[in-house]
PDB file of N, CA and C in Angstrom:
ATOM      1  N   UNK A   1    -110.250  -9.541 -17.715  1.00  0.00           N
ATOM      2  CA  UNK A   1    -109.511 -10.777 -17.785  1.00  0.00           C
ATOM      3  C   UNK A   1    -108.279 -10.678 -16.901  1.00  0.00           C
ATOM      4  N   UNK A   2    -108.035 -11.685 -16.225  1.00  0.00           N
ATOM      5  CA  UNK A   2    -106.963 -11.879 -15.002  1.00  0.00           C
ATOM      6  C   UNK A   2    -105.771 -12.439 -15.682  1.00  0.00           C
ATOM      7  N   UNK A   3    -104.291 -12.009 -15.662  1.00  0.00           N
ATOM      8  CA  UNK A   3    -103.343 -12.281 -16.615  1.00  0.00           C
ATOM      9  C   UNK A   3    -103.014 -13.288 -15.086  1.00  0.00           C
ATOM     10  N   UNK A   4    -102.754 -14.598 -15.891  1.00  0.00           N
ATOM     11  CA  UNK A   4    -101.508 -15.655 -14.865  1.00  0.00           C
ATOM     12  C   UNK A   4    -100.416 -16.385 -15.961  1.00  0.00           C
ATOM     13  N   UNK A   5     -99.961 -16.806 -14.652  1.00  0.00           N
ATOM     14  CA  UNK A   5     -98.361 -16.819 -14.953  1.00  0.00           C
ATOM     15  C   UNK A   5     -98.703 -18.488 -14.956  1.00  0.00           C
ATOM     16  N   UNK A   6     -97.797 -19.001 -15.356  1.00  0.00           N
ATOM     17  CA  UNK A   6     -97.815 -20.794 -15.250  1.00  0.00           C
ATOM     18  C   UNK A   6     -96.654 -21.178 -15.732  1.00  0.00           C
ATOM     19  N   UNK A   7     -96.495 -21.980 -14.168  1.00  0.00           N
ATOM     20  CA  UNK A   7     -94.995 -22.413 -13.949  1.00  0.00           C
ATOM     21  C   UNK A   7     -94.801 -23.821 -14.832  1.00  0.00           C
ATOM     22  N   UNK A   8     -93.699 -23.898 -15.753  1.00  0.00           N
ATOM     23  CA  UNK A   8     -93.774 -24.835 -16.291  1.00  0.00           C
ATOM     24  C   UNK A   8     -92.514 -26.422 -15.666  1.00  0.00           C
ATOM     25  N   UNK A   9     -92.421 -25.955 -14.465  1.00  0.00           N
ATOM     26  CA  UNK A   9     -90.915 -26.641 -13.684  1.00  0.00           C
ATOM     27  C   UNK A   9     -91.851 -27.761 -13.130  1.00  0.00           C
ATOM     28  N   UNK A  10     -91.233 -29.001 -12.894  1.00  0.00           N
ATOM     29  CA  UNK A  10     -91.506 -29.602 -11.675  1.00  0.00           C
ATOM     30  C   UNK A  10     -90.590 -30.078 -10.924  1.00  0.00           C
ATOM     31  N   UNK A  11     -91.135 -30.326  -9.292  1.00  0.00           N
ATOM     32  CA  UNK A  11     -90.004 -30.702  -8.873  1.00  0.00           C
ATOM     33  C   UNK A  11     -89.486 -31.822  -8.950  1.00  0.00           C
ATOM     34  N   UNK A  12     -88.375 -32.253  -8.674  1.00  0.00           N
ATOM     35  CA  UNK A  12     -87.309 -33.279  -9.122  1.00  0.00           C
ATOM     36  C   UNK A  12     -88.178 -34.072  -8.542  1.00  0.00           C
ATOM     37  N   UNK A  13     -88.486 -35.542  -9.128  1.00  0.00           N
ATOM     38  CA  UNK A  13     -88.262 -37.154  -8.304  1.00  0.00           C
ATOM     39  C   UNK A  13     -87.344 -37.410  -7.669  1.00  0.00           C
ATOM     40  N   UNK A  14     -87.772 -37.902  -6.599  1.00  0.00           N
ATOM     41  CA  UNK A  14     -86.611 -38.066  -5.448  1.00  0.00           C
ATOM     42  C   UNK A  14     -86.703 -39.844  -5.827  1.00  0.00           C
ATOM     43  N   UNK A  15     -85.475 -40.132  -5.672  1.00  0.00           N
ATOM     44  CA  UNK A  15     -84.820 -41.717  -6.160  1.00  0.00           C
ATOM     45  C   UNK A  15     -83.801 -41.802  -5.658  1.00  0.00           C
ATOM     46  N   UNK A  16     -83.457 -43.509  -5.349  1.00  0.00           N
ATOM     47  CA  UNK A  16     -82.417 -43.677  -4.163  1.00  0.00           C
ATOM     48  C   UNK A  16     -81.462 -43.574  -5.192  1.00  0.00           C
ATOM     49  N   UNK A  17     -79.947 -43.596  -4.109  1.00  0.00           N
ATOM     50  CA  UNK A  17     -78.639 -43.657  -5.050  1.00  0.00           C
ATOM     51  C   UNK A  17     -77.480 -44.249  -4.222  1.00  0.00           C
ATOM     52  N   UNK A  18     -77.324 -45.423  -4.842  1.00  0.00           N
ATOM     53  CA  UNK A  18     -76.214 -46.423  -4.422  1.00  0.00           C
ATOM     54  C   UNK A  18     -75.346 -45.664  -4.437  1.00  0.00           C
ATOM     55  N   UNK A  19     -74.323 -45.208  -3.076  1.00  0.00           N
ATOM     56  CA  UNK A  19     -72.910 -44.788  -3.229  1.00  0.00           C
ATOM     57  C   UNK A  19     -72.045 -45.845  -3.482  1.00  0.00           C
ATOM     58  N   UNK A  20     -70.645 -45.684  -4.523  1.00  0.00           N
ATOM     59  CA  UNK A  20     -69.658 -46.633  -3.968  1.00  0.00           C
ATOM     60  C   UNK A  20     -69.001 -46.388  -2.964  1.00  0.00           C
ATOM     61  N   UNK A  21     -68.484 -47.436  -2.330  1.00  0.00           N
ATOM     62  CA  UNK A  21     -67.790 -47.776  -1.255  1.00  0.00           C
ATOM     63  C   UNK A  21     -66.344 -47.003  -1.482  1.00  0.00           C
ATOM     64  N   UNK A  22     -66.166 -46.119  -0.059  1.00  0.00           N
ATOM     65  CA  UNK A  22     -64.716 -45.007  -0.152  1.00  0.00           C
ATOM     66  C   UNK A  22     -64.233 -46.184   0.063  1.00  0.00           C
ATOM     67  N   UNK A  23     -62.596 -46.121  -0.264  1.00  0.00           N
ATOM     68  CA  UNK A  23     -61.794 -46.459  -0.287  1.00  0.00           C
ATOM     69  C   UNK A  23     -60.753 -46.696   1.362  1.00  0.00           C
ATOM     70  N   UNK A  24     -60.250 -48.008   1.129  1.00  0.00           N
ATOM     71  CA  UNK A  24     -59.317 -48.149   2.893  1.00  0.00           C
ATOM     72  C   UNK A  24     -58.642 -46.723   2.668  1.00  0.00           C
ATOM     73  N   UNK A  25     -57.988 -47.237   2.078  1.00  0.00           N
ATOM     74  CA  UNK A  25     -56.850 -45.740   1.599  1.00  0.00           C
ATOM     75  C   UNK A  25     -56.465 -45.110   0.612  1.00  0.00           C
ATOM     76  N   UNK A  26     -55.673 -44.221   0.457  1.00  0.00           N
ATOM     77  CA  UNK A  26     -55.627 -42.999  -0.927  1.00  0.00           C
ATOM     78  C   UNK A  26     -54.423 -43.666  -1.300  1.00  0.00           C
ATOM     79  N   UNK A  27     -53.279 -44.302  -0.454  1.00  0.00           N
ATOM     80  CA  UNK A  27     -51.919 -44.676  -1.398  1.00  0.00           C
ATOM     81  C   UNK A  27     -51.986 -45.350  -2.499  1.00  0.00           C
ATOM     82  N   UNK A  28     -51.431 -45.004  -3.562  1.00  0.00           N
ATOM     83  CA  UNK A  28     -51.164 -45.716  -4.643  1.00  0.00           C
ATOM     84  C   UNK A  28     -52.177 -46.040  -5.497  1.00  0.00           C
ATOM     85  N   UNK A  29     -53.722 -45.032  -5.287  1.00  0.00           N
ATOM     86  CA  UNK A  29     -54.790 -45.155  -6.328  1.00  0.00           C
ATOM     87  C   UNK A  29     -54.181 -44.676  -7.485  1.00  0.00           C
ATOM     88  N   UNK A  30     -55.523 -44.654  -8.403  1.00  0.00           N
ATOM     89  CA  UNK A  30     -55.489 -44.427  -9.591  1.00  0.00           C
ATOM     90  C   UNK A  30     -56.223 -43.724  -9.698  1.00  0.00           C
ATOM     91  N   UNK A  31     -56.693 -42.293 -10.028  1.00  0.00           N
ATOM     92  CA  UNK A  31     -57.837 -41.507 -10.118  1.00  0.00           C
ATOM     93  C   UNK A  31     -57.881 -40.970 -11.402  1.00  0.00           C
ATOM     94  N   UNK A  32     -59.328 -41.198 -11.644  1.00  0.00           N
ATOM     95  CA  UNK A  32     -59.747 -40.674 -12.871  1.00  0.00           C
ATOM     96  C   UNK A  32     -60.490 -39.775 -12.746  1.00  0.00           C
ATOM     97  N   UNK A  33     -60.053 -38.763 -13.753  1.00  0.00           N
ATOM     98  CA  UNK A  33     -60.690 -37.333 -13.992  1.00  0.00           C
ATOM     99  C   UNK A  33     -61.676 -37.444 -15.418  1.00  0.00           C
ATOM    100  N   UNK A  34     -62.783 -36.358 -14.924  1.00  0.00           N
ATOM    101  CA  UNK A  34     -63.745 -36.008 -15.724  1.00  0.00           C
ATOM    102  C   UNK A  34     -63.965 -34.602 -16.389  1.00  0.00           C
ATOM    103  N   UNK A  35     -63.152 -34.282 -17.084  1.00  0.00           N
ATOM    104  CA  UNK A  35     -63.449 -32.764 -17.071  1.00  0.00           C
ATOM    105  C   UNK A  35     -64.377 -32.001 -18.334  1.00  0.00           C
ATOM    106  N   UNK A  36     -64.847 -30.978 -17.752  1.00  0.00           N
ATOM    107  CA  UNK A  36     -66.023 -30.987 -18.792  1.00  0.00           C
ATOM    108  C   UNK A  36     -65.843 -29.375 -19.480  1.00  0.00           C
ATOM    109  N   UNK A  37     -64.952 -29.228 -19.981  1.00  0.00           N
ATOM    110  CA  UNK A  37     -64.694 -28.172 -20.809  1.00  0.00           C
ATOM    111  C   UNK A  37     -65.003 -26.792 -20.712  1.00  0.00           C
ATOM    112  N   UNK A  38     -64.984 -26.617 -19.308  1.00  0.00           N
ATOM    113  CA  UNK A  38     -65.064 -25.043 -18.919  1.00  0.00           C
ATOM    114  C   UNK A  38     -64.024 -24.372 -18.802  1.00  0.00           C
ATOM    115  N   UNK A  39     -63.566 -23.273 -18.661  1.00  0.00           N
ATOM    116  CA  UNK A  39     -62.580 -22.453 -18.413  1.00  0.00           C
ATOM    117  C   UNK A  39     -61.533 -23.241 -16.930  1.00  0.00           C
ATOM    118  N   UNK A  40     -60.551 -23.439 -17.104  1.00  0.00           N
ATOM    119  CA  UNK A  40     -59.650 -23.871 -16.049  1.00  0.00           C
ATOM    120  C   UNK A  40     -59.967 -25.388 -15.601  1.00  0.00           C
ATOM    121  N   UNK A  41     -60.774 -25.760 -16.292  1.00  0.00           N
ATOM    122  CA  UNK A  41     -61.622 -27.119 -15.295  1.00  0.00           C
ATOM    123  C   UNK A  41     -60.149 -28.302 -15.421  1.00  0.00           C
ATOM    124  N   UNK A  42     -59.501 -28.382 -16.971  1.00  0.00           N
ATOM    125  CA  UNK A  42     -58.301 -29.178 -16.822  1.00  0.00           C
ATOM    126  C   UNK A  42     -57.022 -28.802 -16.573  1.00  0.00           C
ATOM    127  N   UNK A  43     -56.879 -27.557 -15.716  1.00  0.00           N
ATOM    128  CA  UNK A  43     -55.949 -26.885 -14.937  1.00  0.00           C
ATOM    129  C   UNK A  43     -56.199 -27.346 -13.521  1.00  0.00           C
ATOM    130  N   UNK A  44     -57.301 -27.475 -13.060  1.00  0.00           N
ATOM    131  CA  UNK A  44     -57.368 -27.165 -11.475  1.00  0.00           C
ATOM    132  C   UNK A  44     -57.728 -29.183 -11.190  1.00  0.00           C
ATOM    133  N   UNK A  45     -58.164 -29.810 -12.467  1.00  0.00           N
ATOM    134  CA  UNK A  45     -58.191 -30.996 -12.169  1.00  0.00           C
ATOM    135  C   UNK A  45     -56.090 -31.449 -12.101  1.00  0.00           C
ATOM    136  N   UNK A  46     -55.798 -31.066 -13.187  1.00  0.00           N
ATOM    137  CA  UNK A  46     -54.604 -31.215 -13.138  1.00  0.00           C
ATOM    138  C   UNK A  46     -53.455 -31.140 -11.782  1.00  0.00           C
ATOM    139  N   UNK A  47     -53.888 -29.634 -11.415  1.00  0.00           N
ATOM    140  CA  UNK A  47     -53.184 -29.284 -10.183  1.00  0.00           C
ATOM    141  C   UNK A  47     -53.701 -30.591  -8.802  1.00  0.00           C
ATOM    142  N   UNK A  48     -55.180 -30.771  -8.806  1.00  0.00           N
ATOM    143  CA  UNK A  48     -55.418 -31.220  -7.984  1.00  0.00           C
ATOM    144  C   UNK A  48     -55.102 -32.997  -7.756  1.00  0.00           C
ATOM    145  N   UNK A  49     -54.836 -33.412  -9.311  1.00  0.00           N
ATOM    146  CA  UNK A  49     -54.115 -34.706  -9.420  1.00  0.00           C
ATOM    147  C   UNK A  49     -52.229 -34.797  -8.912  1.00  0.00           C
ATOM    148  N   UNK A  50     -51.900 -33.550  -9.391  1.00  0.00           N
ATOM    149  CA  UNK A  50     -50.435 -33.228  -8.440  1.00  0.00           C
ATOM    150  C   UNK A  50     -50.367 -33.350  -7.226  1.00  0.00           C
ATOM    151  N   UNK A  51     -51.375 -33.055  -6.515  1.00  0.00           N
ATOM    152  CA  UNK A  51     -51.087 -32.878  -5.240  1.00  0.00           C
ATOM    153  C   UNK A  51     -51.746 -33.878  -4.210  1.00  0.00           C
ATOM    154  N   UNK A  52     -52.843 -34.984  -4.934  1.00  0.00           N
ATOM    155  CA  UNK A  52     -52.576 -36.170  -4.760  1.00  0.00           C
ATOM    156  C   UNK A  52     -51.976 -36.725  -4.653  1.00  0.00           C
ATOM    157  N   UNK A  53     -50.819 -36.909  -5.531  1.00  0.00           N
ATOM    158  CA  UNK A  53     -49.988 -37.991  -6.349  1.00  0.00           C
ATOM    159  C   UNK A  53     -48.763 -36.997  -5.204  1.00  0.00           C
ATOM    160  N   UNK A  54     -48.311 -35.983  -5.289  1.00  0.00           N
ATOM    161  CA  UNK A  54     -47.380 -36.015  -3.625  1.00  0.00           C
ATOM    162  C   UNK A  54     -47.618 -36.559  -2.697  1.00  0.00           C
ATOM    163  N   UNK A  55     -49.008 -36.219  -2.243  1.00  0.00           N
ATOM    164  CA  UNK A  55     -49.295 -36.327  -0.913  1.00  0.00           C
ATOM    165  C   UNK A  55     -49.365 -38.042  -0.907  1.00  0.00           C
ATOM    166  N   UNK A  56     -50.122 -39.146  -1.848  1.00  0.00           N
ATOM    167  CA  UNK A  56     -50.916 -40.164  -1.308  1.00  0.00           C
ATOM    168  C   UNK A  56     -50.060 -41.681  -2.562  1.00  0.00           C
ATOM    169  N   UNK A  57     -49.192 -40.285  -3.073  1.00  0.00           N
ATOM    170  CA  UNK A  57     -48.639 -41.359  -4.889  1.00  0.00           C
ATOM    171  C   UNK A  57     -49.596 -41.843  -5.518  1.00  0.00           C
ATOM    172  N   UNK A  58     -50.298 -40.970  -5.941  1.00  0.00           N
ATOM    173  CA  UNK A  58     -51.444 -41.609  -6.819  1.00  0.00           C
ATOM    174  C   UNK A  58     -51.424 -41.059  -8.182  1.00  0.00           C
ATOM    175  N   UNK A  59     -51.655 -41.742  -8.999  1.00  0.00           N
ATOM    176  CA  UNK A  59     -51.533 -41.494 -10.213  1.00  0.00           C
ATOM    177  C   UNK A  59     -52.808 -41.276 -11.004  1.00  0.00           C
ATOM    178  N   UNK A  60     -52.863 -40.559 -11.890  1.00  0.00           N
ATOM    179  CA  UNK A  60     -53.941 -40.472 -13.033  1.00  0.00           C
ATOM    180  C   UNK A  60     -54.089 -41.677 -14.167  1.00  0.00           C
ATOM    181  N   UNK A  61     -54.544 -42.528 -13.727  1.00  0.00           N
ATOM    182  CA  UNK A  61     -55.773 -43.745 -14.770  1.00  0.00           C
ATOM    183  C   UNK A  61     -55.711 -43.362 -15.934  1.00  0.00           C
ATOM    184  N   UNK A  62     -56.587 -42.529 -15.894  1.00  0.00           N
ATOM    185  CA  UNK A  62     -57.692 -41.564 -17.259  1.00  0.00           C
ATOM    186  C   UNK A  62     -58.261 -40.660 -17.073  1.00  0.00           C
ATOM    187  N   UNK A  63     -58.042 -39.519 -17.768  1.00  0.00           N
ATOM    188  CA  UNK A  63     -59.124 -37.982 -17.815  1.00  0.00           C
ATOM    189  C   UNK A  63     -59.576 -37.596 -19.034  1.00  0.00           C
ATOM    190  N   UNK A  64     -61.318 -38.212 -18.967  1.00  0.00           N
ATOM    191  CA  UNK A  64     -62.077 -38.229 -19.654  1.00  0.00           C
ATOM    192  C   UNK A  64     -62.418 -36.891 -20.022  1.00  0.00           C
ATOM    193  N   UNK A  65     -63.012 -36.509 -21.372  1.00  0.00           N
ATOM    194  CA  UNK A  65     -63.556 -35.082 -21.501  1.00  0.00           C
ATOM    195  C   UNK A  65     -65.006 -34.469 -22.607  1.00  0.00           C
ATOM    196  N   UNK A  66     -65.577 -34.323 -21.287  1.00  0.00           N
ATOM    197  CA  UNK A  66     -66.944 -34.009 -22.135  1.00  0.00           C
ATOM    198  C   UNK A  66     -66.976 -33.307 -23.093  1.00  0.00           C
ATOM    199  N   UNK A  67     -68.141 -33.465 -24.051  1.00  0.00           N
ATOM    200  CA  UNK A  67     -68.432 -32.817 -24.923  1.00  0.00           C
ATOM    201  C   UNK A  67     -68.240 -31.436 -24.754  1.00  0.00           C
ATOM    202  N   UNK A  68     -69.184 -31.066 -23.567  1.00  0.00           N
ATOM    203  CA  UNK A  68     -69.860 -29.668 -23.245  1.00  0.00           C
ATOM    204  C   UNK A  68     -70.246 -29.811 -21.678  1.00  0.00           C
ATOM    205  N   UNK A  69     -70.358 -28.631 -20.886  1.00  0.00           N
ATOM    206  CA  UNK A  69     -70.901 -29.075 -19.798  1.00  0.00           C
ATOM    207  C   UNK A  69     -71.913 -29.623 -19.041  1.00  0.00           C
ATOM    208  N   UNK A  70     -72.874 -29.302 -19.879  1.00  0.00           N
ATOM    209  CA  UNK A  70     -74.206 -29.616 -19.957  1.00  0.00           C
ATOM    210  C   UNK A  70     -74.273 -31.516 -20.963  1.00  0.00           C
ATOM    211  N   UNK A  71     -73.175 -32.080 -21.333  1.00  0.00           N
ATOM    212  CA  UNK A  71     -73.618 -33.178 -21.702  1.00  0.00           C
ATOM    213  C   UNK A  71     -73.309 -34.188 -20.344  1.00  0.00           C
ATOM    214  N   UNK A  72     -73.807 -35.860 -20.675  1.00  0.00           N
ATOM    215  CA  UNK A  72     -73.089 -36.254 -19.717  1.00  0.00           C
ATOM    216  C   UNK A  72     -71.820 -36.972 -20.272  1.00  0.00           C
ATOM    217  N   UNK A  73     -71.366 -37.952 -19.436  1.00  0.00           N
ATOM    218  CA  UNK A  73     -69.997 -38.428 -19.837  1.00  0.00           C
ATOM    219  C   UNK A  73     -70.453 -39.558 -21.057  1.00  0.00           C
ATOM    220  N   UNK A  74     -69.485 -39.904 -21.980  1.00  0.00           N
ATOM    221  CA  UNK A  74     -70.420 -41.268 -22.646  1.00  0.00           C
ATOM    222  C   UNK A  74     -70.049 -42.126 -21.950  1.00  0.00           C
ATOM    223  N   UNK A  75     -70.814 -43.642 -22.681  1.00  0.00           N
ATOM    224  CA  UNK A  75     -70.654 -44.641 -22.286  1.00  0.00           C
ATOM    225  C   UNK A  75     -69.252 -45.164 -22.220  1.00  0.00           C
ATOM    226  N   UNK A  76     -68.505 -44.838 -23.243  1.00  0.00           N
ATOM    227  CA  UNK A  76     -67.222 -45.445 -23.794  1.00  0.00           C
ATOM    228  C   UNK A  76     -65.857 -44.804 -22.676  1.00  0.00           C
ATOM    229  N   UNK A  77     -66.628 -43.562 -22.537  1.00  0.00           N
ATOM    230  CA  UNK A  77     -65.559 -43.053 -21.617  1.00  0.00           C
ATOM    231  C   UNK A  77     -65.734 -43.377 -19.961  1.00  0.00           C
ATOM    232  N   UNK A  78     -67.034 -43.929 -19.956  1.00  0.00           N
ATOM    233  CA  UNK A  78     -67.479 -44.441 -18.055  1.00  0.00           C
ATOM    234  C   UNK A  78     -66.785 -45.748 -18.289  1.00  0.00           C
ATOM    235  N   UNK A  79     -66.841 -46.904 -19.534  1.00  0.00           N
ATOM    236  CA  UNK A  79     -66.227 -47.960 -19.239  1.00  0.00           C
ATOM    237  C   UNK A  79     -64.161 -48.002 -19.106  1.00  0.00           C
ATOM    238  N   UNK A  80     -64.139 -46.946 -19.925  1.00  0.00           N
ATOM    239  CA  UNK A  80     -62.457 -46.685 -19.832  1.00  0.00           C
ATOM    240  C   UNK A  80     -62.030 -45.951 -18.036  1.00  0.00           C
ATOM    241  N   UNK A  81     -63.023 -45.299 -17.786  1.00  0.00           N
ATOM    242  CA  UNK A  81     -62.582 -45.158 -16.180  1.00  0.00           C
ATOM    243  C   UNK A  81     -62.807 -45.575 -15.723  1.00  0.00           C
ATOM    244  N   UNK A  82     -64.318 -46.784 -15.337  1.00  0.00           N
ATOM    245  CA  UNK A  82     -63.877 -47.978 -14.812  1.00  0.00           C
ATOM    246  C   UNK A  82     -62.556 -48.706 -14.902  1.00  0.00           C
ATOM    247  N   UNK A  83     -62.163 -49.251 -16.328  1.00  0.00           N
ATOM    248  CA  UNK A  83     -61.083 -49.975 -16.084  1.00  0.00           C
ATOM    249  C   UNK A  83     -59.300 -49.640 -15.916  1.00  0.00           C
ATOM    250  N   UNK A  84     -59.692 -48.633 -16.033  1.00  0.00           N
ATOM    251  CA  UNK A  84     -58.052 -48.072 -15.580  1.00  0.00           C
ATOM    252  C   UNK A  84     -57.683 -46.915 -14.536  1.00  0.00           C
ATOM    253  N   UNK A  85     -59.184 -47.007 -13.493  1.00  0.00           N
ATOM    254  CA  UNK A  85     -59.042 -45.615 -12.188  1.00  0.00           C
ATOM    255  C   UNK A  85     -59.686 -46.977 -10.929  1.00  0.00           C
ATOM    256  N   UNK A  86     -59.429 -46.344 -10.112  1.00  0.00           N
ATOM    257  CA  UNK A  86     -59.932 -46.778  -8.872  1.00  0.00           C
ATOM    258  C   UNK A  86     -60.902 -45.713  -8.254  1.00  0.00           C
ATOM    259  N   UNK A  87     -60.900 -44.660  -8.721  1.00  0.00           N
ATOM    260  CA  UNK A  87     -62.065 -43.759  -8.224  1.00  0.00           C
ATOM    261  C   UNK A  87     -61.994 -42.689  -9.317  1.00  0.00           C
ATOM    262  N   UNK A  88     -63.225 -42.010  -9.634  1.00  0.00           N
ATOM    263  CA  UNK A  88     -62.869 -40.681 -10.855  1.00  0.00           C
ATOM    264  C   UNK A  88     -63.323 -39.604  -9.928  1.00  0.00           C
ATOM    265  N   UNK A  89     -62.834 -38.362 -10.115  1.00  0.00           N
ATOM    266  CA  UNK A  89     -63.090 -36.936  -9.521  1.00  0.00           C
ATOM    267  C   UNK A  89     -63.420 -36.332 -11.086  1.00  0.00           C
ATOM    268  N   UNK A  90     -65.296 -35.309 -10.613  1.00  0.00           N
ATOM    269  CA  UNK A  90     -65.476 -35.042 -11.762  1.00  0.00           C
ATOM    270  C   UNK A  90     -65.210 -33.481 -11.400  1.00  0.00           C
ATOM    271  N   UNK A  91     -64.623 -32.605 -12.411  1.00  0.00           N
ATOM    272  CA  UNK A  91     -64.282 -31.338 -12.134  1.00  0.00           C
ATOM    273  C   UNK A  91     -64.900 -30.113 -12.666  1.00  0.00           C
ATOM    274  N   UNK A  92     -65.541 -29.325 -12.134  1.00  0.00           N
ATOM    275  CA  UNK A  92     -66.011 -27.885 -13.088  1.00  0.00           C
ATOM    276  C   UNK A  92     -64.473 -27.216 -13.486  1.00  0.00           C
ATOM    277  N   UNK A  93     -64.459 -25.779 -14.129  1.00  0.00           N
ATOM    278  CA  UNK A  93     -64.072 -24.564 -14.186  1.00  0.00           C
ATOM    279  C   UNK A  93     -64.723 -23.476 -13.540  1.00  0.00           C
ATOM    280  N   UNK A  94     -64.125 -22.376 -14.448  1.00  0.00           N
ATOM    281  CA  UNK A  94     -64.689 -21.022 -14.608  1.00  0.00           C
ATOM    282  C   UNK A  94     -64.138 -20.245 -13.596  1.00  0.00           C
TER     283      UNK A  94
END
């Protein structure tokens, strides 16, 4: 008897994906953060909203925060960064 192996993966569906439209410019956005509860992830989002907000005066909206990393964002928290960011940056750790 011949021992096999059987792959149980498939590969991804490929499906289109509407980008939004970048922005004229960075002055005076609102950026919303996503951070998803890894080691440093709301340190380095943090730092990296500082140095926005020197460089372009942009301020932080809302920074949403996942469950876990592996979840996605909820609903409640995609409609709150819609309405109070002009763009969200989602951030790892570790």
């Amino acid at each position: 008897m011949t021992d096999r192996i059987f792959d149980p993966t498939a590969a991804p569906a490929a499906r289109p994906v509407a980008l939004a439209p970048r922005p004229a410019t960075l002055a005076g956005l609102r950026v919303g953060l996503v951070e998803n509860t890894k080691f440093n992830a709301d340190t380095l989002l943090s730092k990296l909203a500082a140095r926005l907000g020197a460089q372009y005066g942009m301020t932080i909206g809302h920074m949403a925060r996942k469950r876990s990393p592996s979840h996605e964002v909820d609903e409640a928290a995609i409609a709150e960064l819609a309405r109070r960011s002009d763009f969200v940056i989602s951030g790892i750790g570790d």
